[in-house]
C-alpha atoms as a PDB file:
ATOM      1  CA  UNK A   1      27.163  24.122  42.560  1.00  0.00           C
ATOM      2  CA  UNK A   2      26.934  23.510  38.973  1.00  0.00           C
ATOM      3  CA  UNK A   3      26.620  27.239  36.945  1.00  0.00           C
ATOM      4  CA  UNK A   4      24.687  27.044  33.688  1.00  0.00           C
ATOM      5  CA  UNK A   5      25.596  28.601  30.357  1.00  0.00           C
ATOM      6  CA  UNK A   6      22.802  30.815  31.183  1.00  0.00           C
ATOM      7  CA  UNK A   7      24.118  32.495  34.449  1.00  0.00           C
ATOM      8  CA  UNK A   8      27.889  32.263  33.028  1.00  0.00           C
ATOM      9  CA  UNK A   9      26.547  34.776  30.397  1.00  0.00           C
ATOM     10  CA  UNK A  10      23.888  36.793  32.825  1.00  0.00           C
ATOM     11  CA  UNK A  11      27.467  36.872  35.220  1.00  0.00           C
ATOM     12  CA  UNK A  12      30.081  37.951  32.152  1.00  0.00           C
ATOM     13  CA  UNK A  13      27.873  40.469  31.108  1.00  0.00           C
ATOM     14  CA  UNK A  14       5.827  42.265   0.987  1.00  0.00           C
ATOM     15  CA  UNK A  15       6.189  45.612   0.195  1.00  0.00           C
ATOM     16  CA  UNK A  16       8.343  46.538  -2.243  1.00  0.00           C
ATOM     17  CA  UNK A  17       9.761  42.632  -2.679  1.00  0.00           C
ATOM     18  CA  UNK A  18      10.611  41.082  -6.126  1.00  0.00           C
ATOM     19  CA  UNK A  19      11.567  38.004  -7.480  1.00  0.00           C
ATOM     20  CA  UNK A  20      14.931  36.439  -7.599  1.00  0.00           C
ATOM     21  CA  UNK A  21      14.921  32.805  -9.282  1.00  0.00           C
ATOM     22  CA  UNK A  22      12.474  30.555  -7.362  1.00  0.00           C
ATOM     23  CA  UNK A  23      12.481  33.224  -4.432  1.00  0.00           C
ATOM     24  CA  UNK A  24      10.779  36.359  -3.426  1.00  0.00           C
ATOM     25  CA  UNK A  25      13.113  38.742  -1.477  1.00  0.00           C
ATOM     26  CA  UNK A  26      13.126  42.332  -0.200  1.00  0.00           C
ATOM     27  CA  UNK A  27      15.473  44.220  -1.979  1.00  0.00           C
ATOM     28  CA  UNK A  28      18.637  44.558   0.035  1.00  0.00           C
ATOM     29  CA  UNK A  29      18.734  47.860   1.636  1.00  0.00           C
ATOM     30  CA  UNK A  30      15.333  46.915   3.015  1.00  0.00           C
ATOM     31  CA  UNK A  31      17.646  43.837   4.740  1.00  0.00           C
ATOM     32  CA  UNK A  32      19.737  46.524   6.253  1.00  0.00           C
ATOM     33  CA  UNK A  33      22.855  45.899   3.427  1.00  0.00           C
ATOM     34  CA  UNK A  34      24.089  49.142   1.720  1.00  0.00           C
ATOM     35  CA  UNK A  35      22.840  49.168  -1.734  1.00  0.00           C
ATOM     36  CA  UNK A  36      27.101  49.246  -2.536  1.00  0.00           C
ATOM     37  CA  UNK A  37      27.680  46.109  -1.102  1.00  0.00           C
ATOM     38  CA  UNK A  38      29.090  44.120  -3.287  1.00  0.00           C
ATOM     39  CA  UNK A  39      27.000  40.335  -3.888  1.00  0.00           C
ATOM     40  CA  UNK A  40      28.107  36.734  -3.667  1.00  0.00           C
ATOM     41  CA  UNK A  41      28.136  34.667  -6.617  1.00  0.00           C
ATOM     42  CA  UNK A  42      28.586  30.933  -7.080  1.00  0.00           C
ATOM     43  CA  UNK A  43      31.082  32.052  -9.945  1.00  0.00           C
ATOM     44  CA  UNK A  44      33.351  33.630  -6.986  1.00  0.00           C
ATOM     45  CA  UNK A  45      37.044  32.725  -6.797  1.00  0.00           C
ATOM     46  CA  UNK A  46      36.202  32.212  -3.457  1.00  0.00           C
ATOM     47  CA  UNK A  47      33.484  29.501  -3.728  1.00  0.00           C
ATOM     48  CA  UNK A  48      36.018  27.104  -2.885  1.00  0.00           C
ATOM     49  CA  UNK A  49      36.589  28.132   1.016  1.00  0.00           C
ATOM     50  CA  UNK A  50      37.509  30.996   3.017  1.00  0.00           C
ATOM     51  CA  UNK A  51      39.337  33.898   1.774  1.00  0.00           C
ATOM     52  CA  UNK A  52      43.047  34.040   3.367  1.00  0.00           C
ATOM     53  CA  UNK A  53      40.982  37.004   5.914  1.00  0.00           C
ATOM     54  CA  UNK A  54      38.223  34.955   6.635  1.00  0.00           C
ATOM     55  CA  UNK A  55      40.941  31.837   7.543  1.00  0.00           C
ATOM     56  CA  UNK A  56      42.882  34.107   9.374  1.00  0.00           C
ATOM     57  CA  UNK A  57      39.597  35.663  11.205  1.00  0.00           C
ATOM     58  CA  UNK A  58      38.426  32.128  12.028  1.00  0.00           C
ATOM     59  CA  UNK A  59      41.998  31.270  13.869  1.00  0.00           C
ATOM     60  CA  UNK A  60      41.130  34.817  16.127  1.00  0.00           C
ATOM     61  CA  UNK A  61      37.510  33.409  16.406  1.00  0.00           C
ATOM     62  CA  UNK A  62      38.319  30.076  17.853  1.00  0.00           C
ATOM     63  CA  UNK A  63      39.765  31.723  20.883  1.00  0.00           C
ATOM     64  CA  UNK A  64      37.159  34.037  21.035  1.00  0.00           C
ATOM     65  CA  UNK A  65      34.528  31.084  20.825  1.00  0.00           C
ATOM     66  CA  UNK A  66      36.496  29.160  24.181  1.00  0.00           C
ATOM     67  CA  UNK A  67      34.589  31.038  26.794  1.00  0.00           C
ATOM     68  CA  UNK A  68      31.183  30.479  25.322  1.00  0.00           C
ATOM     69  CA  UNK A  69      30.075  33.524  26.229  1.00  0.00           C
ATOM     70  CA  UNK A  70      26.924  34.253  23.242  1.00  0.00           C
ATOM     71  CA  UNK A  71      27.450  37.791  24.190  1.00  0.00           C
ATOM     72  CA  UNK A  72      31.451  38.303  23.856  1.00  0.00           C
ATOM     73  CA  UNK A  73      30.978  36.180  20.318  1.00  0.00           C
ATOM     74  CA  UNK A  74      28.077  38.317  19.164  1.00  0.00           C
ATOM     75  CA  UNK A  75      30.328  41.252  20.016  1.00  0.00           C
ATOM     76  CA  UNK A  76      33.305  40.135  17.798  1.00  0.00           C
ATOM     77  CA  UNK A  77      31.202  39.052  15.166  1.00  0.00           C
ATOM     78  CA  UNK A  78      29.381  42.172  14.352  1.00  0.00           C
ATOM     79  CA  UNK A  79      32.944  44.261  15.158  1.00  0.00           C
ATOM     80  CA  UNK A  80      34.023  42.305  12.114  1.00  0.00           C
ATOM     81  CA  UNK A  81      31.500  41.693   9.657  1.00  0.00           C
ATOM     82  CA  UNK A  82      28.445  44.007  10.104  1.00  0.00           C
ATOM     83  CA  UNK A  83      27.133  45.332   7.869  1.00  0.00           C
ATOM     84  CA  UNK A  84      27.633  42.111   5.826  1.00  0.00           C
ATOM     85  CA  UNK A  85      26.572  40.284   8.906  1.00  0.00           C
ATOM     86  CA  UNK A  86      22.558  38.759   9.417  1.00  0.00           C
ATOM     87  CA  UNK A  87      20.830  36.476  11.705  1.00  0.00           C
ATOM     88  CA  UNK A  88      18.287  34.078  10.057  1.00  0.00           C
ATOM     89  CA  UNK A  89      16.005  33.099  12.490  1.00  0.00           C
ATOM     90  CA  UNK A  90      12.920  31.154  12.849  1.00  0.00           C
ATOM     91  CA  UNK A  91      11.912  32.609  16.409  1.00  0.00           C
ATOM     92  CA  UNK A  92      12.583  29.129  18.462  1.00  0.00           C
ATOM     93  CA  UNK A  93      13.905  28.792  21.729  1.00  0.00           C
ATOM     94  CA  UNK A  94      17.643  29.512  20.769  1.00  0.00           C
ATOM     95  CA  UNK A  95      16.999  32.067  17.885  1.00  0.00           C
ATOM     96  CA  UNK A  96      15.277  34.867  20.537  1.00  0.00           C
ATOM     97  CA  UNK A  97      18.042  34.242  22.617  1.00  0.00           C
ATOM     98  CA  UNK A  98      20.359  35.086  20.039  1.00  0.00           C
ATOM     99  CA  UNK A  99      18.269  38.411  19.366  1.00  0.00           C
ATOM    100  CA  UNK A 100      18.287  38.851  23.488  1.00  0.00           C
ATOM    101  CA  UNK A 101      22.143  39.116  23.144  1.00  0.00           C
ATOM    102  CA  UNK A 102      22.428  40.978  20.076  1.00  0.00           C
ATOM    103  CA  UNK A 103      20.276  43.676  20.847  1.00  0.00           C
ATOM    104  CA  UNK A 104      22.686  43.979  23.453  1.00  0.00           C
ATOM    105  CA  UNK A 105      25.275  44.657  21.144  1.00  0.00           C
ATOM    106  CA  UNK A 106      23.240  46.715  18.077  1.00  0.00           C
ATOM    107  CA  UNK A 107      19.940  46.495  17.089  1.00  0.00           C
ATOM    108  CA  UNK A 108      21.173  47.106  13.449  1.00  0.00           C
ATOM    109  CA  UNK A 109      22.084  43.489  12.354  1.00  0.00           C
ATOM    110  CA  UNK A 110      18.950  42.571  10.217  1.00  0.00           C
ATOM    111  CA  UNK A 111      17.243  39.436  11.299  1.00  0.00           C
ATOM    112  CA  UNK A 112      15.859  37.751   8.233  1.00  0.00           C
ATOM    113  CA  UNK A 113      12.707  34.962   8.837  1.00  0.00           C
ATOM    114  CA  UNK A 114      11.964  32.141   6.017  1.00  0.00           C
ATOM    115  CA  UNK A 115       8.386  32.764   5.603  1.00  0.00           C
ATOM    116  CA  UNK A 116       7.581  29.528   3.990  1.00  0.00           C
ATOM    117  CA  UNK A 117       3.440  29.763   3.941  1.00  0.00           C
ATOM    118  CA  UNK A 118       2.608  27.101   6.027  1.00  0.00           C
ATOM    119  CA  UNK A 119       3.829  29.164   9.217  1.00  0.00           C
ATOM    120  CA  UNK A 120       1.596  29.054  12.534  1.00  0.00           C
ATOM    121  CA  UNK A 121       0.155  32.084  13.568  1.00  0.00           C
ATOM    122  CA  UNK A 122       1.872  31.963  16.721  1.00  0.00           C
ATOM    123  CA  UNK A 123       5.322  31.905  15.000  1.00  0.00           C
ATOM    124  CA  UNK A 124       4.108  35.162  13.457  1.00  0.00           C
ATOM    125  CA  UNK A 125       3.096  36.325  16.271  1.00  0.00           C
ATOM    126  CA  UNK A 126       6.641  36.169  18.139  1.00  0.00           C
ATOM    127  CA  UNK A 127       8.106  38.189  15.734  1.00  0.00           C
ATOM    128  CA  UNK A 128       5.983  40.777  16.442  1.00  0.00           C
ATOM    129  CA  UNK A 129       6.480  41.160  20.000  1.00  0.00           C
ATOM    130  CA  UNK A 130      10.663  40.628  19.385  1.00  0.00           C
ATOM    131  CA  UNK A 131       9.842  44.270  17.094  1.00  0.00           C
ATOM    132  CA  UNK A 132       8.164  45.389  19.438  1.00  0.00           C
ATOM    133  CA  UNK A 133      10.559  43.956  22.953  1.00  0.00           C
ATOM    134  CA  UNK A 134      14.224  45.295  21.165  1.00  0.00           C
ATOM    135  CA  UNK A 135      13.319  47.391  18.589  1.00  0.00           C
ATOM    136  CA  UNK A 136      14.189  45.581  15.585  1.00  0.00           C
ATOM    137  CA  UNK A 137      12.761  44.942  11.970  1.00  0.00           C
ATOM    138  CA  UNK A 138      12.371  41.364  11.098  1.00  0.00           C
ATOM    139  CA  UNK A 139      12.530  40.686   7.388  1.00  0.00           C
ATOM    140  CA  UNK A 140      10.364  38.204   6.404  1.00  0.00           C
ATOM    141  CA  UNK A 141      11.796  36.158   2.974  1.00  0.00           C
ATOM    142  CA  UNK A 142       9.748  33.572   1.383  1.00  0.00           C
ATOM    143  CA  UNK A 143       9.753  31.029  -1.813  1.00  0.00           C
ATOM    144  CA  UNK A 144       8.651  32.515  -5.234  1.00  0.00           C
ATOM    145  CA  UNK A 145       5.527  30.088  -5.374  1.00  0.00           C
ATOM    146  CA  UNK A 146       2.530  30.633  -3.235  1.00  0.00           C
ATOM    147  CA  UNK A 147       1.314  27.442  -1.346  1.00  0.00           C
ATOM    148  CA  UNK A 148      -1.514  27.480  -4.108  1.00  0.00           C
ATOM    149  CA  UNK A 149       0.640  28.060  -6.932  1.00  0.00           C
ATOM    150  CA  UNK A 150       2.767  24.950  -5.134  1.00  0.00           C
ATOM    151  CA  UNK A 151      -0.227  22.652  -5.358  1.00  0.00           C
ATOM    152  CA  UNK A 152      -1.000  23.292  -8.793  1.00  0.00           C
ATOM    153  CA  UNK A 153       2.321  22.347  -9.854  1.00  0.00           C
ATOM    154  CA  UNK A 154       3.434  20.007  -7.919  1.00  0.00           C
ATOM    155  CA  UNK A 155      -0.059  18.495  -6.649  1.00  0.00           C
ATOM    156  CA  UNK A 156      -1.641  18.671  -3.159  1.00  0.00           C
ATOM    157  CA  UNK A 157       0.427  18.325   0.137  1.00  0.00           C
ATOM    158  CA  UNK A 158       3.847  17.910  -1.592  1.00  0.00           C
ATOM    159  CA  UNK A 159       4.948  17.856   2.222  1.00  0.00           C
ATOM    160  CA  UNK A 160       3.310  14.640   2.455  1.00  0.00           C
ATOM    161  CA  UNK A 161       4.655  12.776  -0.279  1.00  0.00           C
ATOM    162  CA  UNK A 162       8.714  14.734  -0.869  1.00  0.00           C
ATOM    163  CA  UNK A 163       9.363  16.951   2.500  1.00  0.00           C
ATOM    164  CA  UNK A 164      12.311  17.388   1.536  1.00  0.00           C
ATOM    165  CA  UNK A 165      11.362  19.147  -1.859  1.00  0.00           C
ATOM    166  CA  UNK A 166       9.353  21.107  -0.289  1.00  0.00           C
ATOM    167  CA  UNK A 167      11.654  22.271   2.098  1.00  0.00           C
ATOM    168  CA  UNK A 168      14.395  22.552  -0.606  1.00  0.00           C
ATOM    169  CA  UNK A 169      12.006  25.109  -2.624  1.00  0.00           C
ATOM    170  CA  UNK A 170      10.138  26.704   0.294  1.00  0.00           C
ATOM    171  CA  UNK A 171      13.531  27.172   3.281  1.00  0.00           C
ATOM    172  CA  UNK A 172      16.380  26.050   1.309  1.00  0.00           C
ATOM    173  CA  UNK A 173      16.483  28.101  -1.674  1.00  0.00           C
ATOM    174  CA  UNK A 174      15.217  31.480  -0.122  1.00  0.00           C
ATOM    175  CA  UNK A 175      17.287  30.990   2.344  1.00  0.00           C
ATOM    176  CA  UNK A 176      20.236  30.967  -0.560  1.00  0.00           C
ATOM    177  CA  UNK A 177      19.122  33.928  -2.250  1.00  0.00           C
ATOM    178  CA  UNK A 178      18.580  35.972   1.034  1.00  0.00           C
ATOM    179  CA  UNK A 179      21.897  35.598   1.850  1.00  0.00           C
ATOM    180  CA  UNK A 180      23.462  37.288  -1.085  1.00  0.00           C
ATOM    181  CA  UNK A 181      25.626  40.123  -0.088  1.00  0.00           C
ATOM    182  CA  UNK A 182      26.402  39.072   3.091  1.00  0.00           C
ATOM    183  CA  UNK A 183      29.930  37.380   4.585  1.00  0.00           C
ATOM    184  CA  UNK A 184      28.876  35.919   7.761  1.00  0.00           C
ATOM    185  CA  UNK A 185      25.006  34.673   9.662  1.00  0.00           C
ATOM    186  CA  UNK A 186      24.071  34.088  13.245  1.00  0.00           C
ATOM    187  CA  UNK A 187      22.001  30.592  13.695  1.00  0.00           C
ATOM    188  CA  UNK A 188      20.232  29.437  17.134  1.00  0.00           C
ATOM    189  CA  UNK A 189      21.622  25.645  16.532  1.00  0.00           C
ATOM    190  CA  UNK A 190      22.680  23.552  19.320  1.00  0.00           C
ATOM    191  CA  UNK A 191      24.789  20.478  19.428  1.00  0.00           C
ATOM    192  CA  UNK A 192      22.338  18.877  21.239  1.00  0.00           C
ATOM    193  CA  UNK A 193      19.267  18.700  19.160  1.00  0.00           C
ATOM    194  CA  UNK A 194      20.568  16.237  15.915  1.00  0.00           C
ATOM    195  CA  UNK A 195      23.758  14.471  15.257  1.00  0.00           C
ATOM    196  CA  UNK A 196      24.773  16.598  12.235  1.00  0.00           C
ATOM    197  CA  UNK A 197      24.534  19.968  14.777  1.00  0.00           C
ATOM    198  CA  UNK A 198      27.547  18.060  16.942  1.00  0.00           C
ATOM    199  CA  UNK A 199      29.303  18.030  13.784  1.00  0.00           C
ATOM    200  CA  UNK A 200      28.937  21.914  14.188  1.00  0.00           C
ATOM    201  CA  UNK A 201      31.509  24.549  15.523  1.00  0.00           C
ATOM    202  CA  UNK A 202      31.098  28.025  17.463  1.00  0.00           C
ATOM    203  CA  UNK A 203      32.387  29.932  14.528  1.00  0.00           C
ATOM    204  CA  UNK A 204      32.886  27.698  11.178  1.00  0.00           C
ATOM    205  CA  UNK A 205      33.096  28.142   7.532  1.00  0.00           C
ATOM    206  CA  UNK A 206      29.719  27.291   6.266  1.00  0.00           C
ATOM    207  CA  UNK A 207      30.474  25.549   3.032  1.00  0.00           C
ATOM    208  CA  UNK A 208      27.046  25.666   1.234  1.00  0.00           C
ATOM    209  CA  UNK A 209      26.432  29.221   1.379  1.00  0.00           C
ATOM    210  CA  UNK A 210      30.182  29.793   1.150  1.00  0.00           C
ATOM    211  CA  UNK A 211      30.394  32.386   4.101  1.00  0.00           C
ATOM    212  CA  UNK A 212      31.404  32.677   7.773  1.00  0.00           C
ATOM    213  CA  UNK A 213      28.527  30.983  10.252  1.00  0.00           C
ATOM    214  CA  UNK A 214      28.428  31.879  14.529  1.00  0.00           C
ATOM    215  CA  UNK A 215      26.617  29.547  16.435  1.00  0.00           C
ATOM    216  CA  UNK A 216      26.711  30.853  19.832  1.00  0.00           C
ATOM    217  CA  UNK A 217      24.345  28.874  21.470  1.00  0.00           C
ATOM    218  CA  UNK A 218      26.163  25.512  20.190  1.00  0.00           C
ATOM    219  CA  UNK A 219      27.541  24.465  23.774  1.00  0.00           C
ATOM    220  CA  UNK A 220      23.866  25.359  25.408  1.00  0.00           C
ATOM    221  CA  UNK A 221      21.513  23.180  26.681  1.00  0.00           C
ATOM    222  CA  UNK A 222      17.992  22.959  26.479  1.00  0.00           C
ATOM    223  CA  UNK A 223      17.536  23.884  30.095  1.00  0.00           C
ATOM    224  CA  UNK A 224      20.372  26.989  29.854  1.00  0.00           C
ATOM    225  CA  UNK A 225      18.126  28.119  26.914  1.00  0.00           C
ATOM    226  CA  UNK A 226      15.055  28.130  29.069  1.00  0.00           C
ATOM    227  CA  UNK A 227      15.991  28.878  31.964  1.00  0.00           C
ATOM    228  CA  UNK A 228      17.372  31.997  30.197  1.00  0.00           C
ATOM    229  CA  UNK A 229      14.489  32.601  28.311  1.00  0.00           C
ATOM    230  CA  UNK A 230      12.427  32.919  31.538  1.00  0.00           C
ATOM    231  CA  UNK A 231      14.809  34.711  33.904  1.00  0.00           C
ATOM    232  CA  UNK A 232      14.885  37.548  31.102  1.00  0.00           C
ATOM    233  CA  UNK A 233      11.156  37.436  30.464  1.00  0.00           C
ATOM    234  CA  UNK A 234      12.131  36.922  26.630  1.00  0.00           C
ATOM    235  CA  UNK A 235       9.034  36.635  23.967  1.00  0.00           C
ATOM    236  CA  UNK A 236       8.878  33.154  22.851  1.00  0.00           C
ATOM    237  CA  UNK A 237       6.419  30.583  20.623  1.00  0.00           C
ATOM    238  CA  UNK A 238       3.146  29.873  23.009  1.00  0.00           C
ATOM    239  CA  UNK A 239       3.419  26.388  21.554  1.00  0.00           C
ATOM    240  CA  UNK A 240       6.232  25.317  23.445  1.00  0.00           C
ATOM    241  CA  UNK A 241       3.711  25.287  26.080  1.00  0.00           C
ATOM    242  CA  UNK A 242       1.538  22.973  24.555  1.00  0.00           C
ATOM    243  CA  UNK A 243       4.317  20.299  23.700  1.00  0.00           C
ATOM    244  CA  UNK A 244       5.560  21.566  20.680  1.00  0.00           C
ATOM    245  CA  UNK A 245       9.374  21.224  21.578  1.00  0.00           C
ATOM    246  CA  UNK A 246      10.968  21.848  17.815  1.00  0.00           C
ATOM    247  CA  UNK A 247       8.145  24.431  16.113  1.00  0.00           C
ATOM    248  CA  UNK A 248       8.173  24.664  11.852  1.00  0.00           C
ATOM    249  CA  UNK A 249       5.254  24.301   9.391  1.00  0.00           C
ATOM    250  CA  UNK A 250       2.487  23.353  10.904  1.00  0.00           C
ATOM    251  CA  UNK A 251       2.066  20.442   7.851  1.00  0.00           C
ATOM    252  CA  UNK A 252       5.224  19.131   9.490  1.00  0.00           C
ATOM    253  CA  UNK A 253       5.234  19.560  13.106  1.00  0.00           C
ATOM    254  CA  UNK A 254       3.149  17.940  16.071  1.00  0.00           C
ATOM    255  CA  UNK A 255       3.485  17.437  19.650  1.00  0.00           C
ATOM    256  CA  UNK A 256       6.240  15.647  21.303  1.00  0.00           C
ATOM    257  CA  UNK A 257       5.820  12.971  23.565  1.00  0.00           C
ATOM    258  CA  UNK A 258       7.260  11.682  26.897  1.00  0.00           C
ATOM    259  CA  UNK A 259       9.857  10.408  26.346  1.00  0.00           C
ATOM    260  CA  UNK A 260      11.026  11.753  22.685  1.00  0.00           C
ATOM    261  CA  UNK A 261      13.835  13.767  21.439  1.00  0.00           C
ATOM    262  CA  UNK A 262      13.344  17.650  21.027  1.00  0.00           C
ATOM    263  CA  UNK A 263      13.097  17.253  17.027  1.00  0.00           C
ATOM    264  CA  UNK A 264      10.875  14.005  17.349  1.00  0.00           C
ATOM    265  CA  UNK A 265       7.858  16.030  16.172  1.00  0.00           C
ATOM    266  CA  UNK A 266       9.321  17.517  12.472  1.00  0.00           C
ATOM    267  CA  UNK A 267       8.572  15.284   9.900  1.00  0.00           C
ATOM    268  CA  UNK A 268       8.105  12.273  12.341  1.00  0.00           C
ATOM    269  CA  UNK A 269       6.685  10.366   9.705  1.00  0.00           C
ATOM    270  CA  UNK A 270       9.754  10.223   7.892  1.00  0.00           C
ATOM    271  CA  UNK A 271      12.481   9.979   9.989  1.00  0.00           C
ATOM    272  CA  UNK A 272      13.575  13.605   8.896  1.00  0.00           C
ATOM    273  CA  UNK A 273      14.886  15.804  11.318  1.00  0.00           C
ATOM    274  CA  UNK A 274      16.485  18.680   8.975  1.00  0.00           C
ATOM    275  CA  UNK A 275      14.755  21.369   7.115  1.00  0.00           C
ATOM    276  CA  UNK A 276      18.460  21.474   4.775  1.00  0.00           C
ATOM    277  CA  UNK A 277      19.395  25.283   5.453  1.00  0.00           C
ATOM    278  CA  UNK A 278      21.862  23.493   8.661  1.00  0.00           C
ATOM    279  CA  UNK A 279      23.295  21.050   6.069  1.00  0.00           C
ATOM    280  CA  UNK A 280      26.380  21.278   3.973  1.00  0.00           C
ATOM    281  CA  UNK A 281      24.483  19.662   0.860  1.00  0.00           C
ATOM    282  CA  UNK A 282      20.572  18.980   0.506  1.00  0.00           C
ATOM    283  CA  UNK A 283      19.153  15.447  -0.637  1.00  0.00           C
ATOM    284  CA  UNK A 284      16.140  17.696  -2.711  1.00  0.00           C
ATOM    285  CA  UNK A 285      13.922  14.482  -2.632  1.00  0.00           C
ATOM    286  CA  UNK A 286      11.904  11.952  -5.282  1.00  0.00           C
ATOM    287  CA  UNK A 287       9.810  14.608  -7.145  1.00  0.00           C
ATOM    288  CA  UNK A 288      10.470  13.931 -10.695  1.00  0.00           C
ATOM    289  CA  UNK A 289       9.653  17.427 -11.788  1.00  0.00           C
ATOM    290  CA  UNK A 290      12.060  19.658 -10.428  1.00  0.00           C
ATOM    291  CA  UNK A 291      11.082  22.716 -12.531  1.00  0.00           C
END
């Protein structure tokens, strides 16, 4: 009998925010970070890689990461870098069970949400009941432009015409500033779902943002993730019932087919299946005004 990554695991056991460049973000002992810690700069001697710690703490994670056990890599992950250690999460299938097996290990590691404007209530409305289910605080981060103030620079629907843009100002760079201050974040990606997430590792040095990134759901199916997800009776989007595999703004996102890949509904009229926080570099799109 084949045993899932789901039952290896179950066996082993905008108050008070203000602006920061092109972002608005809570200040960061509202994100859980001691008001001490000490922030990330691209001017950093260590902008060029890991420190000789971190190389010599990703050695002792790649052992850690052989099991595959979410849980066991949670555990070393916050033993190491909490409090400088945050999951960003935009509530889909793999991110809540990522919060399912944290919360198993502390309910302190802040869980930060992109809230880009163009969410759908239902996303919202996950979050919510993850507060409510494990007794966390979700901090919700967003761009510094309202959708309106978006369309009167940039013109109507800039989603329809430079999606990646629009991602780059609305995900990409609040996701950038958000992570300031920390040393090491907790994704839901699996290998599965694009070719650049194969490309991925358990535990790797995340280039872009300069810091240590856990991906502990990497080696996970779709079916361990649901089958998970239901055995534990965890909170998830209502719109994966209705077809709605891969769930982001709701400009972007539609129904998948029969047939299609899990990601075949984001941005399917452009052949786009990245937002650009996964990626090492972002293409930032056509727009000729970039201000």
């Amino acid at each position: 009998m084949t045993v899932s990554a789901a039952d290896r695991e179950v066996n082993a056991t905008h108050e008070g925010a203000e602006s920061v460049g092109d972002t608005t973000i809570r200040p960061t002992t509202e994100l859980g970070v001691p008001a001490s810690m000490s922030a990330r700069t691209p001017e950093s001697s260590e902008r060029d890689g890991p420190t000789t710690r971190g190389r010599e703490e990703l050695a002792t994670a790649a052992s850690v990461a052989t099991d595959k056990m979410p849980h066991a890599i949670l555990r070393w992950a916050t033993e190491h870098y909490f409090p400088k250690l945050v999951v960003v999460s935009n509530f889909g299938p793999g991110t809540v069970v990522v919060i399912h097996h944290l919360a198993e290990v502390s309910t302190a590691v802040p869980v930060i949400h992109i809230d880009t404007g163009f969410q759908f209530p239902e996303t919202l409305d996950v979050a919510w009941k993850l507060e409510e289910r494990y007794g966390i605080q979700v901090q919700r981060v967003g761009p510094k432009l309202t959708v309106e103030q978006q369309a009167a620079k940039h013109g109507p629907a800039l989603y329809d015409r430079d999606p990646d843009y629009c991602c780059y100002m609305r995900k990409v760079i609040p996701l950038e500033k958000a992570l300031v201050g920390y040393e090491a974040w907790v994704s839901g990606i699996r290998a599965s779902q694009t070719h650049q997430r194969q490309q991925a590792n358990v535990v790797e040095w995340d280039t872009r943002h300069n810091m240590l990134k856990v991906n502990p759901l990497l080696d996970w199916s779709t079916e361990d993730v649901w089958e998970f997800i239901r055995k534990h009776d965890i909170p998830y989007n209502s719109l994966h019932d209705r077809d709605y595999k891969s769930v982001g703004c709701w400009p972007c996102t539609r129904p998948v087919k029969d047939g299609e890949e899990e990601r075949a509904g984001r941005w399917s009229a452009f052949g786009k299946t990245e937002c650009g926080i996964h990626l090492p570099q972002h293409q930032v799109g056509t727009s000729t005004d970039k201000g």
